[in-house]
Protein backbone atom coordinates (compact mmCIF):
# COMPACT_ATOMS: atom_id res chain seq x y z
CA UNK A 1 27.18 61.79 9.18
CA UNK A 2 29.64 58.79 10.14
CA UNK A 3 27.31 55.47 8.98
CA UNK A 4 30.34 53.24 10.61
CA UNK A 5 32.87 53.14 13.76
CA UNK A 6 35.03 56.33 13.58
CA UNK A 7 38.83 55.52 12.52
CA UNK A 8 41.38 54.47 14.84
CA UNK A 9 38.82 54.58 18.13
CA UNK A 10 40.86 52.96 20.76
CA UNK A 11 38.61 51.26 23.48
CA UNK A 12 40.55 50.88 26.67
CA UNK A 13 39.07 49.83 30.38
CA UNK A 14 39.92 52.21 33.35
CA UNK A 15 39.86 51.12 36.93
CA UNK A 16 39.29 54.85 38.86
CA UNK A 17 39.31 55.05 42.29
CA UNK A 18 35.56 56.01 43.12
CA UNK A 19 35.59 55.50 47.07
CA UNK A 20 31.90 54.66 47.04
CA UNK A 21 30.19 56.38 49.86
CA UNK A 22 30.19 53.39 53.10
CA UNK A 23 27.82 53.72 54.21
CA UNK A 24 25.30 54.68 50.95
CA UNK A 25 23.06 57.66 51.51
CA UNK A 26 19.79 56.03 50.93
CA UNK A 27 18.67 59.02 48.91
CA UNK A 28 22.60 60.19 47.33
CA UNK A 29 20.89 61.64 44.12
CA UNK A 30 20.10 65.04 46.05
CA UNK A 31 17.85 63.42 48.41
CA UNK A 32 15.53 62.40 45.93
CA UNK A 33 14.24 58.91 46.31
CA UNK A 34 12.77 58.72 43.19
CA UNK A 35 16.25 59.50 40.83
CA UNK A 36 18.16 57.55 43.51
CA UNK A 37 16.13 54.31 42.74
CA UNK A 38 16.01 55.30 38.71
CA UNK A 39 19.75 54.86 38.69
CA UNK A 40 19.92 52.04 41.91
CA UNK A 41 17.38 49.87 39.56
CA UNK A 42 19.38 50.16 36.80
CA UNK A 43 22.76 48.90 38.57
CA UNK A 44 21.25 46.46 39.92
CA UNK A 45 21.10 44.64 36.62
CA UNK A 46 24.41 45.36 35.33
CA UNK A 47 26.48 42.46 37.21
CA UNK A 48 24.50 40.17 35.19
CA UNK A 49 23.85 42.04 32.01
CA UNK A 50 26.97 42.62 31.28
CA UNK A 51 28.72 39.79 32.01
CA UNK A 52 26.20 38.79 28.91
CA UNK A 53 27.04 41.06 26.59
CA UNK A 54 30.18 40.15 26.99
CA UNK A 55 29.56 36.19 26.61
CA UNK A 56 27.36 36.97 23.56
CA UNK A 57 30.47 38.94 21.99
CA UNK A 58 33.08 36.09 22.55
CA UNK A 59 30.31 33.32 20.53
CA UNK A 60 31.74 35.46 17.34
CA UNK A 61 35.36 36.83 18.43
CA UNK A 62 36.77 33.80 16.45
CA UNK A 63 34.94 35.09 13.16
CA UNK A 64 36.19 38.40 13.11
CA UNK A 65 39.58 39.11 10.76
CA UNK A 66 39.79 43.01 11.11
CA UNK A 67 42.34 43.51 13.20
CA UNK A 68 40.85 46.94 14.40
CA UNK A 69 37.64 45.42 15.46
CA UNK A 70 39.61 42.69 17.26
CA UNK A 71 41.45 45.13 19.42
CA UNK A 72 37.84 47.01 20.10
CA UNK A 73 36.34 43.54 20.97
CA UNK A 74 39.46 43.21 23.54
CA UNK A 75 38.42 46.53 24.82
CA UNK A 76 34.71 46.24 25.17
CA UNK A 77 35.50 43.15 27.14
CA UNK A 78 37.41 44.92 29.45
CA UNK A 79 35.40 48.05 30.00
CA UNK A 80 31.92 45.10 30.29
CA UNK A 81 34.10 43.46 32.74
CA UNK A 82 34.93 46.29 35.20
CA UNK A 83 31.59 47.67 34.95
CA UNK A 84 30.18 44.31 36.18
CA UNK A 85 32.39 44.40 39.17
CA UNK A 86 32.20 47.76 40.07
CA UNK A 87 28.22 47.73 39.75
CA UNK A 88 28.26 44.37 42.03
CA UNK A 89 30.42 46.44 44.87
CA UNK A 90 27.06 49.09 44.15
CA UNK A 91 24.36 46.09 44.90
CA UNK A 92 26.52 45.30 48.04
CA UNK A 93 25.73 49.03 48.86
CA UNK A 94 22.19 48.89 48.34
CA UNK A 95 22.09 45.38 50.55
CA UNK A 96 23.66 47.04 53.30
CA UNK A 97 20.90 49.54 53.05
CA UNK A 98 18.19 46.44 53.31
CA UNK A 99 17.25 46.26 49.23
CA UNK A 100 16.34 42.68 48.77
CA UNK A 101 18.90 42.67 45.27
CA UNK A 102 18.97 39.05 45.32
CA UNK A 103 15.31 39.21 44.41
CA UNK A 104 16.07 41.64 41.90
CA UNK A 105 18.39 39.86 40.27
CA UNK A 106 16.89 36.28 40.08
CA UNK A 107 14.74 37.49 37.69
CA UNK A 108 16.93 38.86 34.92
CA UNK A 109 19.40 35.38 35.90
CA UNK A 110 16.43 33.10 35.02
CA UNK A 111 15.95 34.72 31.94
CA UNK A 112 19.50 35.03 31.05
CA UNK A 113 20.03 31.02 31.73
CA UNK A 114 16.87 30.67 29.48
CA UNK A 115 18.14 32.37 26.54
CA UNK A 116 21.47 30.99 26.62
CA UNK A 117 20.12 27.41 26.49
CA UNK A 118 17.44 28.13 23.35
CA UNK A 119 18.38 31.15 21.43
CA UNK A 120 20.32 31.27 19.08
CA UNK A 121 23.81 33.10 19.80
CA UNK A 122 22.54 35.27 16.81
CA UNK A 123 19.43 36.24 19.01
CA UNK A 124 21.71 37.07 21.76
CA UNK A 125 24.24 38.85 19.95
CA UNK A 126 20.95 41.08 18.68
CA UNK A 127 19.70 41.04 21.90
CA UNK A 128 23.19 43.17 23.28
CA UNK A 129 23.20 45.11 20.31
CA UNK A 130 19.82 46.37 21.82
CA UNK A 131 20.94 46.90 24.99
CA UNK A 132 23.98 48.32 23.84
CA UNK A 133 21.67 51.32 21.96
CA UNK A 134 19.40 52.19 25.42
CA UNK A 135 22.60 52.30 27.50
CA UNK A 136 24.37 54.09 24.90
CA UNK A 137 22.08 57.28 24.20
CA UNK A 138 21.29 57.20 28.37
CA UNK A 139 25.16 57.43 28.79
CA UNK A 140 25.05 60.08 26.05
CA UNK A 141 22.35 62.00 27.44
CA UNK A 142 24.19 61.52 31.10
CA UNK A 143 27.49 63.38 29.46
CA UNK A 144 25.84 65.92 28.09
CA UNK A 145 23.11 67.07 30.18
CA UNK A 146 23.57 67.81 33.38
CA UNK A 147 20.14 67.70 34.68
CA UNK A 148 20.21 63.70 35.20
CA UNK A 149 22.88 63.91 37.74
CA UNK A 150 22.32 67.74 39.31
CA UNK A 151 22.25 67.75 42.96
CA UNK A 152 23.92 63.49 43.17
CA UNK A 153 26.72 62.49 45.21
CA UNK A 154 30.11 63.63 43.69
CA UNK A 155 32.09 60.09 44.08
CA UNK A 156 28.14 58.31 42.68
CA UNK A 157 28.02 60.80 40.24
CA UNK A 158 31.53 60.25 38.72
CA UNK A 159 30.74 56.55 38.74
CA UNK A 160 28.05 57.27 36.35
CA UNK A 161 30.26 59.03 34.45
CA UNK A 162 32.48 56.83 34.41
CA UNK A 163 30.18 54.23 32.94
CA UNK A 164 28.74 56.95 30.57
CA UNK A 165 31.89 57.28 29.13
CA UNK A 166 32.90 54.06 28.19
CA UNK A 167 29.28 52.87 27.34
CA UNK A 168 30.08 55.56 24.85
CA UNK A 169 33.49 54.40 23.81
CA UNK A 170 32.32 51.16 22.94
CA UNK A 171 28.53 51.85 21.56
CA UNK A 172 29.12 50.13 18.48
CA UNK A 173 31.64 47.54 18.96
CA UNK A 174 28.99 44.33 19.47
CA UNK A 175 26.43 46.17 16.63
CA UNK A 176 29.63 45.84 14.33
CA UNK A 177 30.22 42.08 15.47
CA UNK A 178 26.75 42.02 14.64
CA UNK A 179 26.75 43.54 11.20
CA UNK A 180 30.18 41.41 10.25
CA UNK A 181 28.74 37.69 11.19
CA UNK A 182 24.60 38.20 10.71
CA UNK A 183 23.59 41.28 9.93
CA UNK A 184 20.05 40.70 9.88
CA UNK A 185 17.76 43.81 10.60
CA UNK A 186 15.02 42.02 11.51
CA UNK A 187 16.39 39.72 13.90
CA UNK A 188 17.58 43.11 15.44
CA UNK A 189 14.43 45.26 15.69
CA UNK A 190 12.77 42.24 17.07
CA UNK A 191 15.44 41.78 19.94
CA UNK A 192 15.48 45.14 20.54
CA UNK A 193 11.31 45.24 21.41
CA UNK A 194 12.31 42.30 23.83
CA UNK A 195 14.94 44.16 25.09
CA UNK A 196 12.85 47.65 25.35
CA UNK A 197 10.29 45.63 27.36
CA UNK A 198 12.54 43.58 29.93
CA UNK A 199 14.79 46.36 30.47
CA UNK A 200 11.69 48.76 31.36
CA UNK A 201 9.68 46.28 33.42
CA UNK A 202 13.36 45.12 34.94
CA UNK A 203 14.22 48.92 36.31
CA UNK A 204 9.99 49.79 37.35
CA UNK A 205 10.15 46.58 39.12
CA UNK A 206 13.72 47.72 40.86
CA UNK A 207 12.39 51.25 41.11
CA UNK A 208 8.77 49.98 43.32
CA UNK A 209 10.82 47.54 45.37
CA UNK A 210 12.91 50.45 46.86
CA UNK A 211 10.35 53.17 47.14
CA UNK A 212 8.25 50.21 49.03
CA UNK A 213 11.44 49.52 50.97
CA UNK A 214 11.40 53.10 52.12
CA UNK A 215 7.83 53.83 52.91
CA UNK A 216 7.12 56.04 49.37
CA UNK A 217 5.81 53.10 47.50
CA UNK A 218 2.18 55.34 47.82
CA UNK A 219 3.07 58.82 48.19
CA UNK A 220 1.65 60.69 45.39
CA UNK A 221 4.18 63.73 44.91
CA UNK A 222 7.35 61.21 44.74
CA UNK A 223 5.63 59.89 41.99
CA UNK A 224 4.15 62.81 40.37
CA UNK A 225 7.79 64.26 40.70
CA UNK A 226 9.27 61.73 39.39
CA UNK A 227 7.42 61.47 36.50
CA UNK A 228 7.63 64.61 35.60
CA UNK A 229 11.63 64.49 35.75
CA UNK A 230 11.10 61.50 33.37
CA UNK A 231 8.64 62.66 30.96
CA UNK A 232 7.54 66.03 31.80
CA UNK A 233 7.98 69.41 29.55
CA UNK A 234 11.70 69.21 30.09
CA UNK A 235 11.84 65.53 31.12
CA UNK A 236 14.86 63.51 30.27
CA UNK A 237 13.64 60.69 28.24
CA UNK A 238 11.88 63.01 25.34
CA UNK A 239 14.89 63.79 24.06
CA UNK A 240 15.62 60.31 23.79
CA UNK A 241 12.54 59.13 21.87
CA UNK A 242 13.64 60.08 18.24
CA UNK A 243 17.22 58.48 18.81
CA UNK A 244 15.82 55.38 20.38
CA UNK A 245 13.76 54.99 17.30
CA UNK A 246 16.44 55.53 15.06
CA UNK A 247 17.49 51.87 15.64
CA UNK A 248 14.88 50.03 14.13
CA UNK A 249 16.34 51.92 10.66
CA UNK A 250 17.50 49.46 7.97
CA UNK A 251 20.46 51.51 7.58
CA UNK A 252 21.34 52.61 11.06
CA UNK A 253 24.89 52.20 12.65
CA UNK A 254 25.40 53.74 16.48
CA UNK A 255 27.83 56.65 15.44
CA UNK A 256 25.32 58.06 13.34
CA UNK A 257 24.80 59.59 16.72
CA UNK A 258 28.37 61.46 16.56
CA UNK A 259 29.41 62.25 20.08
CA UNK A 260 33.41 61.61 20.05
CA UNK A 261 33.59 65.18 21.12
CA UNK A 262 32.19 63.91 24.37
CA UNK A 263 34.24 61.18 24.57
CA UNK A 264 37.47 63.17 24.25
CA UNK A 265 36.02 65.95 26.95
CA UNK A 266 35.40 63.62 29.58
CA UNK A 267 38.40 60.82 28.73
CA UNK A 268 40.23 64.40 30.33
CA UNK A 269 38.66 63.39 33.54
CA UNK A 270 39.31 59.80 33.58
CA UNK A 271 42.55 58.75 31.61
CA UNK A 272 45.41 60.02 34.34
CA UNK A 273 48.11 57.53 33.66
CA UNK A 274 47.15 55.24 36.79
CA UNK A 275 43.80 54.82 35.93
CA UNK A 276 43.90 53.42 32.60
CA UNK A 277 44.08 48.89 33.52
């Protein structure tokens, strides 16, 4: 089981032509309300997000002498970069549909702006490490199982894929900036309850803004469906439980969860010559 980065990973940002539906089927995740505002929440905090992780990454690229790592770091900052804008086109979607995103968002900027002032840029690396880890065994569990995107929008769905794919690529490349300049597992496991709890309350409060929005804030069966996609016998997320847990390990590293092979089945989907920046 691979305990670092596997050899010679190249990290490179695409820009693929999605053609995001204009205007955006309310419901595009097979009519579904509840799925499409799972996934709607979720973008809605990317512009912002990940033009962090991406800040917290550059505190350190000055520190780091492997010249592997520094072409990864280059990478990551790309992919973080196009995901940003491509997920802020996405909110402009959800505007149009009459999603208050600006409320959404002020939020997560407050706190942002708040922990860029007083933590330390060791917190904050942590803190993307964390986030880094949820979006990375989601993306897995997107490219792998088909039940999280059955029945979505073909040019949505490939966006998620997309993302999936290169949250993949890069899982570890700010958890080894990490590991090379602090390295505390502590600090880590603490940012990543922080980050377990804002990114959870962040997406519920996304997730009851747009069911209110529509009208299903109070029916029952959205809900009860919903759930049960979620957490249910076959749910989605109880296959994620054990992995999530496995970062609080003293010895964990991200591609202890080996899933190149999934990387190199769906880079056959994305990496025609025009698409790759």
């Amino acid at each position: 089981m691979p305990s670092t980065t596997p050899k010679g990973l190249e990290i490179h940002p695409r820009r693929p032509e999605f053609g995001l539906p204009q205007p955006m089927p309310r419901h595009w995740h097979g009519g579904d309300a509840f799925k499409t505002h799972f996934f709607d929440a979720m973008s809605v905090l990317f512009p912002d997000g990940e033009r962090f992780f991406i800040d917290s990454v550059r505190l350190f690229r000055e520190r780091i002498d492997e010249p592997l790592l520094k072409e990864q770091i280059r990478g990551f900052i790309g992919q973080e970069g196009h995901h940003s804008r491509e997920h802020a086109e996405y909110s402009e979607r959800l505007r149009a549909l009459g999603y208050d995103v600006d409320y959404l968002e002020r939020g997560l900027q407050r706190r942002l702006a708040f922990v860029r002032k007083y933590l330390s840029p060791e917190l904050q690396l942590a803190a993307t490490t964390s986030v880094e880890h949820l979006t990375a065994i989601m993306a897995d569990a997107v490219l792998k199982n088909p039940r999280w995107l059955d029945g979505a929008d073909p040019a949505m769905a490939r966006l998620w894929r997309w993302h999936a794919l290169e949250e993949t690529e890069h899982k570890a490349v700010a958890f080894d900036v990490y590991q090379t300049v602090c390295g505390s597992p502590w600090l880590r496991r603490r940012a990543m309850l922080q980050s377990t709890f804002f990114f959870t309350r962040d997406t519920f409060k996304g997730l009851v803004h747009m069911l209110k929005r529509d009208g299903l804030l109070w029916n029952w069966r959205v809900w009860r469906d919903g759930l049960r996609w979620m957490w249910g016998k076959d749910g989605i997320f109880r296959e994620l439980v054990k992995v999530y847990l496995d970062f609080y390990r003293r010895d964990f590293h991200p591609w202890q969860h080996d899933n190149l092979y999934l990387v190199e089945r769906y880079r056959r989907e994305f990496d025609a010559p025009h698409e790759v920046a």
